[in-house]
Protein backbone atom coordinates (compact mmCIF):
# COMPACT_ATOMS: atom_id res chain seq x y z
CA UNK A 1 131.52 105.91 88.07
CA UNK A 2 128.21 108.22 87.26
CA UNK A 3 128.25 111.40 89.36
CA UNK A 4 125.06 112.47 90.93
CA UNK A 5 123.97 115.23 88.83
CA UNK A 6 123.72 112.12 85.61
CA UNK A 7 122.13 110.05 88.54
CA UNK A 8 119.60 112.09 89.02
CA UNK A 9 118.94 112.73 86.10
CA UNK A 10 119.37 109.39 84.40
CA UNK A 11 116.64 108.26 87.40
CA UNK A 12 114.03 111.35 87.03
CA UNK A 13 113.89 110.50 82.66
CA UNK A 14 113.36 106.78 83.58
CA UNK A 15 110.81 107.51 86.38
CA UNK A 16 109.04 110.34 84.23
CA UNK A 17 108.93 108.63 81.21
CA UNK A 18 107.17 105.23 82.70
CA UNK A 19 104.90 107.77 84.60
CA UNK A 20 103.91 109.66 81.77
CA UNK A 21 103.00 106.45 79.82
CA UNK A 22 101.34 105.42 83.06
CA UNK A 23 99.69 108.38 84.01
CA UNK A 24 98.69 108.48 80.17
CA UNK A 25 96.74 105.03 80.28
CA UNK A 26 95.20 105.48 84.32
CA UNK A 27 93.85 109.10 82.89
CA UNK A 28 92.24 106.95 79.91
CA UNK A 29 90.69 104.86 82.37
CA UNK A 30 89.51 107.80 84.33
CA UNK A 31 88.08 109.32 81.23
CA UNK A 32 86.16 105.76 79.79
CA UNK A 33 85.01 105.07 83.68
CA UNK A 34 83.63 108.52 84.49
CA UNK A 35 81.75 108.66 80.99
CA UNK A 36 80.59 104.88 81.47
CA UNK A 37 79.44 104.88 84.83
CA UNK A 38 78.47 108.90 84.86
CA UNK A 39 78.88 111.27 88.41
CA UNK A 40 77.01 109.71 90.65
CA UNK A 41 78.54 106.12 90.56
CA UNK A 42 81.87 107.47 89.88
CA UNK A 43 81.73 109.95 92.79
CA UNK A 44 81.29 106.44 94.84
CA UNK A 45 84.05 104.78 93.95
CA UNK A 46 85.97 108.11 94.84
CA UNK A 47 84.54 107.47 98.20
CA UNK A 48 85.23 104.50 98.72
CA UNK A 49 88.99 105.14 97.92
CA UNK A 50 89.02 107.96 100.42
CA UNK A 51 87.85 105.48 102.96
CA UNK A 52 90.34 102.65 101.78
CA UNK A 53 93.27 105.54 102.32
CA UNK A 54 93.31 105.92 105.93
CA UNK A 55 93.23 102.11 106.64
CA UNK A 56 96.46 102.53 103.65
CA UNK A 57 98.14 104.64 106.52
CA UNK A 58 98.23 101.82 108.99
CA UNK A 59 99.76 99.03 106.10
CA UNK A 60 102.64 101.45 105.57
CA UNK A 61 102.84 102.91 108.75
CA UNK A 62 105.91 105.27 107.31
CA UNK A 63 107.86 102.30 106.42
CA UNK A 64 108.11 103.33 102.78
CA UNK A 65 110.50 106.61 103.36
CA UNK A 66 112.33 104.91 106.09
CA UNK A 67 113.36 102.08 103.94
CA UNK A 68 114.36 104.77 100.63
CA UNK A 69 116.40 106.91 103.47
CA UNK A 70 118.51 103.95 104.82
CA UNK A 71 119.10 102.67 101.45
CA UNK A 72 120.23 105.62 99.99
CA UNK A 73 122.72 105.77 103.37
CA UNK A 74 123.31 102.52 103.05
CA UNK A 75 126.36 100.70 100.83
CA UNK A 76 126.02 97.90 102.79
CA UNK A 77 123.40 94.88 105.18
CA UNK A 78 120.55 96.54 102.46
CA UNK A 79 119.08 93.10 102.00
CA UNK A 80 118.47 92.51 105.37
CA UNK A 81 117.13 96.02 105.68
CA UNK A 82 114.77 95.44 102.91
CA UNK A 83 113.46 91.98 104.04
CA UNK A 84 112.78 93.34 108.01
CA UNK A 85 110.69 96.31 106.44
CA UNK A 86 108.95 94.18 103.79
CA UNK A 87 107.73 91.50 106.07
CA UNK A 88 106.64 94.14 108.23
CA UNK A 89 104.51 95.69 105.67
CA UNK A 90 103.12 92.51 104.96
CA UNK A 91 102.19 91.86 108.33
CA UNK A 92 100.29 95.56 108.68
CA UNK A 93 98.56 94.97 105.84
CA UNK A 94 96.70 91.93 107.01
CA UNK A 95 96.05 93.60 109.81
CA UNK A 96 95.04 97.21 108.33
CA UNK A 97 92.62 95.03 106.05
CA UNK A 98 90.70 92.77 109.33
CA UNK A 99 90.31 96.31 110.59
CA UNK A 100 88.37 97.51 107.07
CA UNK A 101 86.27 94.33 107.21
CA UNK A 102 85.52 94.82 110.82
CA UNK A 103 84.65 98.86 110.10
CA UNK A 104 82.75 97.70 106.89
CA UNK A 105 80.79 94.85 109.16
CA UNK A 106 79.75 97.61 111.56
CA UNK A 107 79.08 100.95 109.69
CA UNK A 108 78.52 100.38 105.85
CA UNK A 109 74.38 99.35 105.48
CA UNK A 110 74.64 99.31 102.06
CA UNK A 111 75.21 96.33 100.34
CA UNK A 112 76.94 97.19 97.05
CA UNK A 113 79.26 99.49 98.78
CA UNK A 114 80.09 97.10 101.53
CA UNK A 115 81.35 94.73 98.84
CA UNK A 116 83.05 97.30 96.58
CA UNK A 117 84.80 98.49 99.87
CA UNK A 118 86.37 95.01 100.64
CA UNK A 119 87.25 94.22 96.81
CA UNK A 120 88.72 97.78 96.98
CA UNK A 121 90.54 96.70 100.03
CA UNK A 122 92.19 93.82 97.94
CA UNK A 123 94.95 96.83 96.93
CA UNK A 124 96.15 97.53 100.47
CA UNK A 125 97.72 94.03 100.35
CA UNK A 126 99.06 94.32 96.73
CA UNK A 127 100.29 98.23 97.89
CA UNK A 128 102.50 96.61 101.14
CA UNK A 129 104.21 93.52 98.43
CA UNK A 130 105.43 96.26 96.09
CA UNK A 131 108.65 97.45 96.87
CA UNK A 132 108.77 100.68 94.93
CA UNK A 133 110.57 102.45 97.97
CA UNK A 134 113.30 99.58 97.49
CA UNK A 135 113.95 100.86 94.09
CA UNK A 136 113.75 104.60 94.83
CA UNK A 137 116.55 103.73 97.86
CA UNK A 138 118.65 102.19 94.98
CA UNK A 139 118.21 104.42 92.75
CA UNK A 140 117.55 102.73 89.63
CA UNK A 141 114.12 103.73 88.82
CA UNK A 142 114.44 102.54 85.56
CA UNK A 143 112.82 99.22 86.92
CA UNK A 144 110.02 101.37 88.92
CA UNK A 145 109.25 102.72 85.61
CA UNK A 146 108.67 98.99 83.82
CA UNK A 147 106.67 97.31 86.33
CA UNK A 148 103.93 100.21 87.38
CA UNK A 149 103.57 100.42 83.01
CA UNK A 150 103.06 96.73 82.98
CA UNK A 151 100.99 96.97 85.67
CA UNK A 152 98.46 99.81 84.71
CA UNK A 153 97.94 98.35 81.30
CA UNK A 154 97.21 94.65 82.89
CA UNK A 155 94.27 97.35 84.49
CA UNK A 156 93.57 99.18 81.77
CA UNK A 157 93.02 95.98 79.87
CA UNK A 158 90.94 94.19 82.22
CA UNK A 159 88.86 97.28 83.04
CA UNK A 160 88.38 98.28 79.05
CA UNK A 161 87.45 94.31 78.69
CA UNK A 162 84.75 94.04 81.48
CA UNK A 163 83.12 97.43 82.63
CA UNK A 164 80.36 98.29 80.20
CA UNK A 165 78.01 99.75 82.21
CA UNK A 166 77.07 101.27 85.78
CA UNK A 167 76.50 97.70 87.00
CA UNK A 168 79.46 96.26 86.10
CA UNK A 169 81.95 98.55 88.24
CA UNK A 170 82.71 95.29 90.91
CA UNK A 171 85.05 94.67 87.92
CA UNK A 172 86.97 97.44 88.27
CA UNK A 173 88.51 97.15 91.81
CA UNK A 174 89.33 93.24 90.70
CA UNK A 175 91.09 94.46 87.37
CA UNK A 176 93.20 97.13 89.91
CA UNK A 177 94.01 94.43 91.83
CA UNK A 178 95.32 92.26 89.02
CA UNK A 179 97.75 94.80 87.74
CA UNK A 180 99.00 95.41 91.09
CA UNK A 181 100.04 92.04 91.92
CA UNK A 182 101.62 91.70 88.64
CA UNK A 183 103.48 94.72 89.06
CA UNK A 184 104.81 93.65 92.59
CA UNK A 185 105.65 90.32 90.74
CA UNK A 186 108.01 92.21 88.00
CA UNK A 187 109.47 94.40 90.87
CA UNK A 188 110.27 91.33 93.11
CA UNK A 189 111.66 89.37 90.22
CA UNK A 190 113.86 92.08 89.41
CA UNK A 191 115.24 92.99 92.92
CA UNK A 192 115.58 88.71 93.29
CA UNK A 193 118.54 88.95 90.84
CA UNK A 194 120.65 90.70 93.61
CA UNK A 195 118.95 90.43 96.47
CA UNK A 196 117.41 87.49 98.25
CA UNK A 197 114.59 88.46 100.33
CA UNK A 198 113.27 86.43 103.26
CA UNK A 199 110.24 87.67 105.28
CA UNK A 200 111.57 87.60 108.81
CA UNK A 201 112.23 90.07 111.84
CA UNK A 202 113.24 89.74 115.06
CA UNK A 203 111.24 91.82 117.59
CA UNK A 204 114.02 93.85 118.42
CA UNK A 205 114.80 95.04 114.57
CA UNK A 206 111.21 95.18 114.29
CA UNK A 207 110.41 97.76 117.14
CA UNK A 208 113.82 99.65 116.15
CA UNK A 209 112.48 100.47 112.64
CA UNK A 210 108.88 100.92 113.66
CA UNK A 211 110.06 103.74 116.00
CA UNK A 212 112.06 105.35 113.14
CA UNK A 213 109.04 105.35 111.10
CA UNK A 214 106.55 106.73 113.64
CA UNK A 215 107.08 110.37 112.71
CA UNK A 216 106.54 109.23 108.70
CA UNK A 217 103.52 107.48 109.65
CA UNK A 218 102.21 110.32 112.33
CA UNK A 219 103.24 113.07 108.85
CA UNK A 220 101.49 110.04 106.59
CA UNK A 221 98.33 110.82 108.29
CA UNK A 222 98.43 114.11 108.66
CA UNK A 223 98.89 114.56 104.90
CA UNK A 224 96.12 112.15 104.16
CA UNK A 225 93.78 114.57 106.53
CA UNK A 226 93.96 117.38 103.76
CA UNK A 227 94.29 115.09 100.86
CA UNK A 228 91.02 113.11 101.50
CA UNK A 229 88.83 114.73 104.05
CA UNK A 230 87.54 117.10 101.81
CA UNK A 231 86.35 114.19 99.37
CA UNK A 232 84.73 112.55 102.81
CA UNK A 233 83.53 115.45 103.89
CA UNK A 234 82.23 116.43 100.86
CA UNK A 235 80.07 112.86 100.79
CA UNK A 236 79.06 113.10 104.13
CA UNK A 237 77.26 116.93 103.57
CA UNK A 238 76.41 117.73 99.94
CA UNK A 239 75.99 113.75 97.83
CA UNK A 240 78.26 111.18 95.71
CA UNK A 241 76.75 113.66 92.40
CA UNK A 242 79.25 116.67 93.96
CA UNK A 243 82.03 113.98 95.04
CA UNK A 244 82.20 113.52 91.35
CA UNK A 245 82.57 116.36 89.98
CA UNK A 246 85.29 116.83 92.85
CA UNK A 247 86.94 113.70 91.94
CA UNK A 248 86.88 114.48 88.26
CA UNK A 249 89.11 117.72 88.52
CA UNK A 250 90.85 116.01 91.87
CA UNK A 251 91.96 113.32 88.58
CA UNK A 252 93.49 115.31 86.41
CA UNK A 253 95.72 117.65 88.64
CA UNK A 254 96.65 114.37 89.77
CA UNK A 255 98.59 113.76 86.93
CA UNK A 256 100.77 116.89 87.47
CA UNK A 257 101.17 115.53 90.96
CA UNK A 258 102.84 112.09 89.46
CA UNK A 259 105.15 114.00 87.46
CA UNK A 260 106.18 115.90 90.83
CA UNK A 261 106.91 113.09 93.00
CA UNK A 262 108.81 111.12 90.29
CA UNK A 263 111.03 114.24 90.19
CA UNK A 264 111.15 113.84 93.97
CA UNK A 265 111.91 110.59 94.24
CA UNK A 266 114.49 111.21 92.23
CA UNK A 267 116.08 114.04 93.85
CA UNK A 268 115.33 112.61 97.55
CA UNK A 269 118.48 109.92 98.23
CA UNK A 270 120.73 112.05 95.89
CA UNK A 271 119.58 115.39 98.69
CA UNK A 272 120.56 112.90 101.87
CA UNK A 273 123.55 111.81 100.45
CA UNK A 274 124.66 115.66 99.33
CA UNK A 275 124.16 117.16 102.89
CA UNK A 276 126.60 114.62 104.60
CA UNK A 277 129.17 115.36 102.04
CA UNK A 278 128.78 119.22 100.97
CA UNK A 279 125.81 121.20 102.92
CA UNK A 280 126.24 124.65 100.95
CA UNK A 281 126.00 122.04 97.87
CA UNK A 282 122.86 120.74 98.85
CA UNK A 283 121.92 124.23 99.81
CA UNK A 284 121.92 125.28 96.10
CA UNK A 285 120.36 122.25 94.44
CA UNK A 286 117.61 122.75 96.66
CA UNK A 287 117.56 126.84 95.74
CA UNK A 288 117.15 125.84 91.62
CA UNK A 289 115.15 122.88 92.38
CA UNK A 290 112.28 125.30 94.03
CA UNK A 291 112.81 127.63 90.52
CA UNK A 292 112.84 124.23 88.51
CA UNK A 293 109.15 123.47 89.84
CA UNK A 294 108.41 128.16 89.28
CA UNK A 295 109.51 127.31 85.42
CA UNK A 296 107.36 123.93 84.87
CA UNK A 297 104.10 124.80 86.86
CA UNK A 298 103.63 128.68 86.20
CA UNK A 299 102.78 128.27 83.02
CA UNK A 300 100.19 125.12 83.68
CA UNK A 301 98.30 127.22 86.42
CA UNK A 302 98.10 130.48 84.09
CA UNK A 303 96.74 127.77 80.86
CA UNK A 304 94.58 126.13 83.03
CA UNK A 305 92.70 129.20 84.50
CA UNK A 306 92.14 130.05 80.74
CA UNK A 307 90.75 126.67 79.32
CA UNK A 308 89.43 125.41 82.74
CA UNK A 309 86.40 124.78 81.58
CA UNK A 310 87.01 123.78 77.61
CA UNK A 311 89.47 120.67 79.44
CA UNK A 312 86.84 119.80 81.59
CA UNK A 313 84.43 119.46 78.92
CA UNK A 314 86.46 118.07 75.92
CA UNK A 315 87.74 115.13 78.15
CA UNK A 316 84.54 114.70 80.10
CA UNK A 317 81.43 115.85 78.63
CA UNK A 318 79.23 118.41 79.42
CA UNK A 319 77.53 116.21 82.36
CA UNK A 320 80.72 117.25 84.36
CA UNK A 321 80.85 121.13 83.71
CA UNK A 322 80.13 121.75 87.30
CA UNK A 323 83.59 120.43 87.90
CA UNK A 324 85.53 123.30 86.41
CA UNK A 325 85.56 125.45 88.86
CA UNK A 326 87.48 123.18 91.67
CA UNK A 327 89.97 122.22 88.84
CA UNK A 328 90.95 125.60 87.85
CA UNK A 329 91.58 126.04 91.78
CA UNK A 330 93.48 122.72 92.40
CA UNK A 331 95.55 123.74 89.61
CA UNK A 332 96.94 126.54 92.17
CA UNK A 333 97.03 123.97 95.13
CA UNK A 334 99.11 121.59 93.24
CA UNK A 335 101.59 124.66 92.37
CA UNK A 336 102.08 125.26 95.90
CA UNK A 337 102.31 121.23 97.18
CA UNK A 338 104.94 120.91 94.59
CA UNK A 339 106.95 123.76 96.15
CA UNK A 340 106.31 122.26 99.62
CA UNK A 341 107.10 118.90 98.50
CA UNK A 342 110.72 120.41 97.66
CA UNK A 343 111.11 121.97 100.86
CA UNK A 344 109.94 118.80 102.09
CA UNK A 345 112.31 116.99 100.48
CA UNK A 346 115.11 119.27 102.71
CA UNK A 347 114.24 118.43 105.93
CA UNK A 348 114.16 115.10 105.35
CA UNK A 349 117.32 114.91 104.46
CA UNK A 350 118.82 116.77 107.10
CA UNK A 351 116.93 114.23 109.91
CA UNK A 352 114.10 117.26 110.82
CA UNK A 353 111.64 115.00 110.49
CA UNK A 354 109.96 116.88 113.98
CA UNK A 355 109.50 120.08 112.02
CA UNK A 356 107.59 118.42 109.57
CA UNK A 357 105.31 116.36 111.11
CA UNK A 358 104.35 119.81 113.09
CA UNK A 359 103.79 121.88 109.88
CA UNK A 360 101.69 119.06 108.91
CA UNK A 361 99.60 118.89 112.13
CA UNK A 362 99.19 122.80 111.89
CA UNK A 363 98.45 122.31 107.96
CA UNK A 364 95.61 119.06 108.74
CA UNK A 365 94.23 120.73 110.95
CA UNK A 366 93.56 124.17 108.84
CA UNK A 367 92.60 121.91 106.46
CA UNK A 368 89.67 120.51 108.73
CA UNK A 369 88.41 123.51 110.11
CA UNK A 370 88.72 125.00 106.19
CA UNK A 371 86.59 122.82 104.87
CA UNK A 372 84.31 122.77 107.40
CA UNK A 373 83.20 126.73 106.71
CA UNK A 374 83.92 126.32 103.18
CA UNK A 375 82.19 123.29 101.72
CA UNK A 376 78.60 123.21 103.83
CA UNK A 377 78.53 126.66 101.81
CA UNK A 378 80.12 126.13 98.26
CA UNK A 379 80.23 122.22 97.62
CA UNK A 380 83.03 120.97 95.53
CA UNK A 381 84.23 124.45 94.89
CA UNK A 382 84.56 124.98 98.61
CA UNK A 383 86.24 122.08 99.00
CA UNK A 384 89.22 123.06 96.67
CA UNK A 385 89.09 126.24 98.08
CA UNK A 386 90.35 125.09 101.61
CA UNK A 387 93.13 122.85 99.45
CA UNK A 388 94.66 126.34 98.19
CA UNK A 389 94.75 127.50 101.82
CA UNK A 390 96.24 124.86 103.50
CA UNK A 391 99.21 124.30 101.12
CA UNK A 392 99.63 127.69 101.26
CA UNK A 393 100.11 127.66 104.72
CA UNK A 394 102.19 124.63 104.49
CA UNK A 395 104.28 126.36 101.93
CA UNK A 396 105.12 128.98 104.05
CA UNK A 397 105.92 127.50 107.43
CA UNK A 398 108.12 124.94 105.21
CA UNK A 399 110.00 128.46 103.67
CA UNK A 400 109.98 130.04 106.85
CA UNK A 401 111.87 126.83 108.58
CA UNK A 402 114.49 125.95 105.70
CA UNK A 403 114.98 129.81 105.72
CA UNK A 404 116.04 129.67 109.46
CA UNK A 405 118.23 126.14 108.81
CA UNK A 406 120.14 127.13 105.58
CA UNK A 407 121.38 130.04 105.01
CA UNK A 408 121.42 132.03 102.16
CA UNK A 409 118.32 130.27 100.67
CA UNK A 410 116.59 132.96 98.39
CA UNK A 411 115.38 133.17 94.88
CA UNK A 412 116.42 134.33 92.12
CA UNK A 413 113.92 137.75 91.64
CA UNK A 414 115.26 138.70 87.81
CA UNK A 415 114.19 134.55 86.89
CA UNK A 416 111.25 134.70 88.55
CA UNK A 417 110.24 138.09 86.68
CA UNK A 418 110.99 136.75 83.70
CA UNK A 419 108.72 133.87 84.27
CA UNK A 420 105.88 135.47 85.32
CA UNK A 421 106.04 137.68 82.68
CA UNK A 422 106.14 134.92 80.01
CA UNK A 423 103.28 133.77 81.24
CA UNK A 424 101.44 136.82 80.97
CA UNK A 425 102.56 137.30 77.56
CA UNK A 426 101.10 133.11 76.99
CA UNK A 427 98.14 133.88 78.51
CA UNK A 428 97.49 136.95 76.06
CA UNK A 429 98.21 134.74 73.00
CA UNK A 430 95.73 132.32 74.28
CA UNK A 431 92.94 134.75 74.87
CA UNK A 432 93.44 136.60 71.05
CA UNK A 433 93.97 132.96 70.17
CA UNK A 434 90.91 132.03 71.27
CA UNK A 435 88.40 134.93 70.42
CA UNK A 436 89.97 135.23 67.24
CA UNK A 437 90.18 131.65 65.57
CA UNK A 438 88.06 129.69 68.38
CA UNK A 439 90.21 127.20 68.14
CA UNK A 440 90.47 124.05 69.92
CA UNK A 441 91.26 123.68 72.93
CA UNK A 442 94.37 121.24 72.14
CA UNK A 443 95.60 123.67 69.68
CA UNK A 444 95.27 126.06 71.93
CA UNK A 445 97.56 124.23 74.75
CA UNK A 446 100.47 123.27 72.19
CA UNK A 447 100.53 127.23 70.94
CA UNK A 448 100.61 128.15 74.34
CA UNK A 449 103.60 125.99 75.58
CA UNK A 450 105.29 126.84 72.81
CA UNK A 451 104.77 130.74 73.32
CA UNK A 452 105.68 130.10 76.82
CA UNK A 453 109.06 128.19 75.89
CA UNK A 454 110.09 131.12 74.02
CA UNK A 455 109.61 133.65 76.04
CA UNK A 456 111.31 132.09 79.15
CA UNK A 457 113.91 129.26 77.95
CA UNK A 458 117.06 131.28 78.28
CA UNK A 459 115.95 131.30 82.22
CA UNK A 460 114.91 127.94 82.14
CA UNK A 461 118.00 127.07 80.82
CA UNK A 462 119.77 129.05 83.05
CA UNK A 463 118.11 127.34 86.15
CA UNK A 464 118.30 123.48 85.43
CA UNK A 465 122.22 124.56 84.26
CA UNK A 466 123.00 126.30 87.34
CA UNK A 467 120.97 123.35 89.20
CA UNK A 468 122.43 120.12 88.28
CA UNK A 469 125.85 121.01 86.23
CA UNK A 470 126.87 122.28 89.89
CA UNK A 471 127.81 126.23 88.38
């Protein structure tokens, strides 16, 4: 039988490696559409996926992390868990998308983006049919991996195929569309080999799993306050030219945030299943998975405030220079969601699912009243500005809550020196790198990991040793 430290990882190099790949070909796309249909048009399609989010919240309504928590509790009755919550879905997804056509009918004047908001709309239905969170609950994200790779290059395909121009980007909510369904259509033909899903609930199961998945959906919204106001409120007081640039840096740190909830999903059922059977266990995963995400992302934030502006720039053009600014400072907010996410990850598992839809609340609504004072004044920058603040404050109250739950939960201070000060010593190479040889900016990143791996291995070592061989 495979123990849960192989599980985990066995399920985080399946899930990462189909992510990278995917994350590799949806970054392409970024790239080719944001040259192709240049700032303006691309900062409208960024809209319009902003918009298309909250009516997301009401197809999923939470179900999602229910359905990977009672699987992952769960040895037995999983089919007919997974059937009541996917018919469910379905069912708030027709609903969520009347509602968009009924909000586009009465508020969008504009033609082209009335239409581009329904076709975009198309991928809340395709969203509730994929059962991603039935995999996660499993744990076998092997399959996960396979069908979203399949999926993106169906898109990437399509989209590389048919958008040539400004005027063609109808084609590329269609071509999103496409891969989706196939994707869903791998995932249900794989699940179909052991279980047989029927899409039926009675009432009764119906309301008892909506009510376990209110607090996910109330958190679900919360989180989607300070993950897509700012690109709202960004449209709504400066222009789609600044929601570009926004959405530009927004694209690439969104990458990095991919990678870190692969390595959550990963780590989520294994968490639930650890504090049932050995709390002071889970206690100390969670202590080295916090240092797991220090080691990875230190050394991306310190790189990234370097060459901020050469990435921008070599994958962009200089049309989107303007955008460096909020991407060197979303670099930090991503460094601080991924610790959150971790903490996150905790209080999930032991049922405090209260204390974390009130951290969000506080955190959405700091995030509201940041970027109101913030962007009127400094635009896209602004608007990344109050993303550093909030997860910041998020961060904390999530470290300040776990702190009070489990005790003992500290970090290591000789690691984290020794991290920080490898990155220091990367960051110098860089900048003599850089003024000396003025070389690329690629060479420059590749020098710089590797600088950064041997300075601080023997702690990295040290901490995913300690964290999953159970020492």
């Amino acid at each position: 039988m495979i123990n849960l430290p192989e599980k985990v990882w066995r399920n985080f190099g399946a899930g990462l490696l189909g992510k990278l790949l995917s994350q590799a070909i949806s970054f392409i796309l970024v790239v080719y559409l944001a040259r192709v249909l240049g700032p303006q048009a691309y900062g409208g399609i960024s809209m319009v996926l902003a918009i298309i989010s909250y009516f997301n919240l009401l197809a999923a309504f939470g179900l999602p992390t229910v359905g990977t928590r009672e699987l992952a509790r769960k040895q037995t009755d999983r089919m007919e868990t997974i059937s009541c919550i996917y018919s469910l879905r379905i069912c708030l997804a027709a609903a969520a998308y009347i509602l968009l056509f009924v909000y586009a009918g009465l508020f969008i004047d504009d033609g082209d983006l009335f239409y581009l908001l329904l076709l975009y709309g198309l991928t809340i239905l395709s969203s509730a049919c994929f059962l991603d969170w039935a995999v996660i609950g499993l744990e076998d994200l092997r399959l996960l991996a396979v069908a979203n790779l399949l999926g993106n290059c169906c898109t990437g395909i399509l989209v590389f195929l048919f958008v040539k121009e400004a005027a063609d980007v109808f084609y590329v909510p269609l071509s999103l569309f496409t891969g989706g369904v196939l994707a869903c259509v791998l995932l249900l033909y794989f699940l179909y080999k052991s279980y047989w899903l029927r899409l039926r609930f009675t009432l009764a199961k119906g309301r008892e799993v909506l009510q376990l998945a209110m607090p996910f959906a109330i958190t679900s919204a919360l989180s989607q306050v300070y993950e897509n106001f700012d690109m709202i409120f960004l449209g709504m007081t400066a222009n789609y030219l600044e929601v570009g640039y926004y959405s530009v840096a927004y694209k690439i740190v969104s990458v990095l945030s991919g990678i870190i909830g692969i390595y959550s999903q990963a780590v989520l059922p294994v968490m639930i299943r650890l504090r049932s059977e050995n709390a002071s266990l889970a206690g100390h995963v969670l202590q080295n998975n916090v240092q797991a995400i220090l080691f990875l992302m230190l050394p991306i934030v310190t790189g990234g405030t370097l060459l901020g502006g050469a990435i921008i720039d070599t994958f962009f053009g200089e049309m989107y220079a303007n955008a460096a600014p909020a991407f060197v400072l979303l670099l930090y907010y991503v460094l601080f969601m991924a610790l959150s996410i971790t903490l996150a990850n905790w209080l999930i598992a032991v049922n405090e699912d209260r204390q974390y839809m009130k951290i969000l609340l506080c955190g959405a609504v700091l995030n509201v009243v940041m970027n109101l004072l913030l962007t009127p004044i400094w635009k896209s920058t602004g608007a990344a500005m109050a993303m550093i603040i909030t997860e910041v404050f998020v961060f904390a109250f999530f470290a300040w809550k776990i702190k009070g739950l489990q005790r003992g939960f500290c970090l290591d201070g000789h690691s984290l020196l020794v991290l920080v000060g490898s990155c220091l010593g990367m960051g110098a190479g860089i900048v003599a790198l850089q003024q000396v040889f003025n070389l690329h900016v690629a060479f420059l990143i590749v020098i710089g990991a590797m600088l950064y791996l041997g300075l601080a291995w023997p702690v990295g070592a040290k901490i995913f040793r300690k964290g999953f061989a159970g020492e």
